[in-house]
Protein backbone atom coordinates (compact mmCIF):
# COMPACT_ATOMS: atom_id res chain seq x y z
CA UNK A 1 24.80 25.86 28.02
CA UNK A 2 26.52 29.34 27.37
CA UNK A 3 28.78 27.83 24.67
CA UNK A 4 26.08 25.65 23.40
CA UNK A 5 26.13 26.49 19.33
CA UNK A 6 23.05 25.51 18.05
CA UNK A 7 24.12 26.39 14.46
CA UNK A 8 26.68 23.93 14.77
CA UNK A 9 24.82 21.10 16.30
CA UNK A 10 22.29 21.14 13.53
CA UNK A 11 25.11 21.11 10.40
CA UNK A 12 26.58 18.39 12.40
CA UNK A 13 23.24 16.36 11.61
CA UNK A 14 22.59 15.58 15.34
CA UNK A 15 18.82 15.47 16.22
CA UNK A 16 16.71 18.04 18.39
CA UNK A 17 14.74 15.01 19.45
CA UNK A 18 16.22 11.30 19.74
CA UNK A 19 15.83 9.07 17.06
CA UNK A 20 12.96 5.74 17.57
CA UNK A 21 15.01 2.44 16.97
CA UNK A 22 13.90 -0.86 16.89
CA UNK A 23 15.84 -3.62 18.21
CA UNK A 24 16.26 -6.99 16.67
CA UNK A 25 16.79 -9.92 19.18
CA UNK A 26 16.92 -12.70 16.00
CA UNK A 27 15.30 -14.15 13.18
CA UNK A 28 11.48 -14.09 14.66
CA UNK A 29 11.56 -10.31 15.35
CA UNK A 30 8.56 -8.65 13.44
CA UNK A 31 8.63 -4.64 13.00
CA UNK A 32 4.81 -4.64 13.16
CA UNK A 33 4.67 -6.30 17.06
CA UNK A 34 3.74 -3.66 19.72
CA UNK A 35 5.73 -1.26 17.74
CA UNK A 36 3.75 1.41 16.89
CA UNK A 37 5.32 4.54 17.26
CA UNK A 38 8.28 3.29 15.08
CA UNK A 39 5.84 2.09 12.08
CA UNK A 40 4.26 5.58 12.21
CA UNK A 41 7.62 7.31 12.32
CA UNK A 42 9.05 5.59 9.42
CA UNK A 43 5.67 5.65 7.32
CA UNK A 44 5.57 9.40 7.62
CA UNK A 45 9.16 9.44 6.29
CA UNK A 46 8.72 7.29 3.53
CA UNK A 47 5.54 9.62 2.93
CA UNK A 48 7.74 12.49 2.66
CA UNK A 49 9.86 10.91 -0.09
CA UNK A 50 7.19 9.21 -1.87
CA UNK A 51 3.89 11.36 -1.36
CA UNK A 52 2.23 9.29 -3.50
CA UNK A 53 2.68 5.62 -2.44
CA UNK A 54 -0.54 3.43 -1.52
CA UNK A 55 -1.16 3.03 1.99
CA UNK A 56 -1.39 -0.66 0.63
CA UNK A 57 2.31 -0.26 -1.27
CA UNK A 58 4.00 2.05 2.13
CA UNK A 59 2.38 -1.26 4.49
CA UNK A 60 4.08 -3.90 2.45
CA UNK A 61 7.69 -2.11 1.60
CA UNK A 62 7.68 -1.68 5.66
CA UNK A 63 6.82 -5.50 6.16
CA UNK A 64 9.48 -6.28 3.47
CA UNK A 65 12.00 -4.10 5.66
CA UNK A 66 11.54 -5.45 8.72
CA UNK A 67 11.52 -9.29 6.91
CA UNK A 68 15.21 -8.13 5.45
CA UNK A 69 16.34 -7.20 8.55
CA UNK A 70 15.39 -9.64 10.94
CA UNK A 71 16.47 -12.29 8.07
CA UNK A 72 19.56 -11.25 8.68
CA UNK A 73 22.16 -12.27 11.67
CA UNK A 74 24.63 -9.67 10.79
CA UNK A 75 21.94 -7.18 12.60
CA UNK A 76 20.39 -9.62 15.40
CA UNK A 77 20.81 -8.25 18.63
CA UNK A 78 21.29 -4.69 16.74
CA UNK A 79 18.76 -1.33 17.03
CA UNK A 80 17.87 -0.16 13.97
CA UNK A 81 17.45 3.59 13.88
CA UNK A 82 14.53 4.85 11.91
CA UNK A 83 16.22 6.68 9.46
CA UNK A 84 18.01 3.75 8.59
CA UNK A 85 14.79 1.61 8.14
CA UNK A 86 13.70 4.55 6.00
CA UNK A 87 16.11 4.25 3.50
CA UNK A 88 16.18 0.61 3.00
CA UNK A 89 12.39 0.67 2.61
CA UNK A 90 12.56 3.68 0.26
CA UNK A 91 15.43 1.27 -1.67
CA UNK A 92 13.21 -1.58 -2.29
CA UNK A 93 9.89 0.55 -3.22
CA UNK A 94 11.68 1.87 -5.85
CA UNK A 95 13.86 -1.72 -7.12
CA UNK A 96 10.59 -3.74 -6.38
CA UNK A 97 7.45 -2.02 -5.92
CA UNK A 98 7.02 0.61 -8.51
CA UNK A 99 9.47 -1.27 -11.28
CA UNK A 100 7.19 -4.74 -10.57
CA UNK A 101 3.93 -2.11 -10.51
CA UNK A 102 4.99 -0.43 -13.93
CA UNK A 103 5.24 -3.85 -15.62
CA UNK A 104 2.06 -4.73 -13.90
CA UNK A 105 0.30 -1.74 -15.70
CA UNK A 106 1.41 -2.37 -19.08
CA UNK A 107 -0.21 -5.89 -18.61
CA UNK A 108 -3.06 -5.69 -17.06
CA UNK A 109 -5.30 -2.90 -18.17
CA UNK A 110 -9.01 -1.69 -17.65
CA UNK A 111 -10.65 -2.51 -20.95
CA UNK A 112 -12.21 0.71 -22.51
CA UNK A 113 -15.62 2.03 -20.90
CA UNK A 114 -14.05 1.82 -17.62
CA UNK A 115 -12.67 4.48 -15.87
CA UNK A 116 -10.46 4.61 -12.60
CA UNK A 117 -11.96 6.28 -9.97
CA UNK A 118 -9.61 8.63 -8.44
CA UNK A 119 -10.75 9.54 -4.79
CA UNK A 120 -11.76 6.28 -2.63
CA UNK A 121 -12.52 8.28 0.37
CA UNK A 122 -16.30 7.45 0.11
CA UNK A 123 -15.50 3.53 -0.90
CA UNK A 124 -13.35 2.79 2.19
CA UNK A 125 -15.80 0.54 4.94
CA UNK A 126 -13.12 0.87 8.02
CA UNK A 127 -9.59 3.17 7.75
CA UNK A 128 -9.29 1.51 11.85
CA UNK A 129 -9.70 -1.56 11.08
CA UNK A 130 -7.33 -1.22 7.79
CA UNK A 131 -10.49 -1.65 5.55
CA UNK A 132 -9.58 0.06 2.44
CA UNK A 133 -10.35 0.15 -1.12
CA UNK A 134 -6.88 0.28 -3.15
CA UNK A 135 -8.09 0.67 -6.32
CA UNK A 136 -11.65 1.13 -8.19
CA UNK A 137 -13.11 1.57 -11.57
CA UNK A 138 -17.08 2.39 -12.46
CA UNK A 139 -18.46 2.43 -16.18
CA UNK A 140 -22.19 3.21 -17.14
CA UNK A 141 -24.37 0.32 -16.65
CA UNK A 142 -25.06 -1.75 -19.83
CA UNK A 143 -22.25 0.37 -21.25
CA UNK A 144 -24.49 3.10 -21.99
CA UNK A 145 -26.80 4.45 -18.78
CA UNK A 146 -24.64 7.12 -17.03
CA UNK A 147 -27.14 7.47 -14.26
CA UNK A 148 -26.56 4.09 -12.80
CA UNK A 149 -23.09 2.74 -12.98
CA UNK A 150 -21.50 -0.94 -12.14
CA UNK A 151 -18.38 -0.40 -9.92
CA UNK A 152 -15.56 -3.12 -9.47
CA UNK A 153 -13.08 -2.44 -6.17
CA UNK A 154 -10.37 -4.18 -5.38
CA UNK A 155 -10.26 -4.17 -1.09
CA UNK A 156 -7.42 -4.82 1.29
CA UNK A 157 -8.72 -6.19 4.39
CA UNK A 158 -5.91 -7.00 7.10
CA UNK A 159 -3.56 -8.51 4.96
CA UNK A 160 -5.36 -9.97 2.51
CA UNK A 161 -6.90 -8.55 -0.71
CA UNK A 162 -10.65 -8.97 -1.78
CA UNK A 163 -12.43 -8.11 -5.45
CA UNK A 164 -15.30 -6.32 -4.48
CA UNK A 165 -18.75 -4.51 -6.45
CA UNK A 166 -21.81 -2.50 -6.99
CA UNK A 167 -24.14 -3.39 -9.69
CA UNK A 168 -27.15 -1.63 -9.92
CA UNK A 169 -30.54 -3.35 -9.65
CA UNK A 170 -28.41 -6.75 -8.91
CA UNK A 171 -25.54 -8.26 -6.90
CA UNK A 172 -21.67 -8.72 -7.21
CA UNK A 173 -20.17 -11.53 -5.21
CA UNK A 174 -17.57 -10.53 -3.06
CA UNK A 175 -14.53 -12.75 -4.09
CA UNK A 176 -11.12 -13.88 -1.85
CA UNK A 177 -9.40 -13.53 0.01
CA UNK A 178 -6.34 -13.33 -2.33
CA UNK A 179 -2.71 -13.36 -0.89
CA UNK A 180 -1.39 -10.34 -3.02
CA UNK A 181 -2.82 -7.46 -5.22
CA UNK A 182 -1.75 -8.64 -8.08
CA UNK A 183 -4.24 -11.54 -7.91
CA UNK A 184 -6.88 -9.13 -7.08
CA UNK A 185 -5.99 -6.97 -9.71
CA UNK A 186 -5.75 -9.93 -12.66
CA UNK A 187 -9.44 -10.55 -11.43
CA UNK A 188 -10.76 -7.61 -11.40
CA UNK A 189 -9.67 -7.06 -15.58
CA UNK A 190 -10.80 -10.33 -15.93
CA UNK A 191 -14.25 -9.07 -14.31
CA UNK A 192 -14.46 -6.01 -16.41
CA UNK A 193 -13.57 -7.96 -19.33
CA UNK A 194 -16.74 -9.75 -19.21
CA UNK A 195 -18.56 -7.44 -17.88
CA UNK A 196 -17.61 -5.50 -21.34
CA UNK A 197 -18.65 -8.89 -23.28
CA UNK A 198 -22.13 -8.35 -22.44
CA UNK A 199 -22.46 -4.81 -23.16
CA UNK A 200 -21.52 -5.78 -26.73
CA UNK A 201 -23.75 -8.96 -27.21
């Protein structure tokens, strides 16, 4: 260890600690099976990159990853270093996820007197059980009472997506389970929508 150079080693690009891999046997491999310590490793890498993506968007570009890879023989019986899995996930959040979400925005759009709310932290039921709200929106009740406001959330529960809501002095179904957040989303407008209907009646 007397002519180690540790300079060296690190603008070589070699690792202090040894990369996580995951290895694909064929087809029916899935990145989410028993293979925790990899998920985490590349979600806090993607993280880095892309502070802030969803938990909902970082779950599904990993899922897409793993889907591409094990799709294809050219890597079956192959380990997949992390890094690697980083930047093909990375590569189709920004070709799929964020160009499909920006074309997603500039359709579907809260109607005015409803305003996104920003911090979901209070609005998620179970973070352990992957419980979350994704997105939310309140407005004053009737349009016009500011004490007492109706809130619509959109909810990812496992892997499914529910429309969700608060409605002071009455009740909001609970609606779903919808296979993607789009759905949810395309709802949820069409919720507020009417919601905004009666306010003007």
């Amino acid at each position: 260890m007397d002519n180690f150079d540790l300079k060296k080693y690190l603008a070589e690009g070699k690792l202090l600690k040894e990369e996580l891999t995951w290895y694909i046997e064929d087809e029916n491999e899935d990145v989410s099976f028993q293979n925790y310590k990899y998920i985490k490793e590349v979600g806090k890498e993607i993280m880095k990159i892309h502070p802030d993506i969803s938990s909902e968007d970082l779950y599904k570009i990993i899922i897409m990853t793993g889907e591409q890879y094990s799709r294809d023989e050219e890597w079956h019986g192959d380990s997949i270093p992390s890094g690697n899995f980083v930047k093909a996930a990375v590569e189709i959040y920004t070709t799929d996820i964020l160009a499909e979400g920006k074309l997603l925005k500039e359709e579907l759009k809260a109607p005015s007197g409803w305003t996104e709310i920003k911090d979901l932290s209070d609005m998620h039921r179970s973070e352990e059980d992957d419980e979350i709200a994704v997105k939310a929106w309140d407005a004053p009740m009737e349009g016009w009472d500011e004490e007492n406001k109706d809130i619509i959330v959109v909810r990812k529960e496992d892997d499914k997506f529910y429309l969700d809501g608060y409605i002071p002095f009455g009740s909001f179904d609970k609606q779903g389970p919808f296979d993607t957040y789009e759905e949810a989303l395309k709802l949820a407008v069409e919720e507020m929508e009417a919601f905004k209907e009666d306010w003007d009646e």
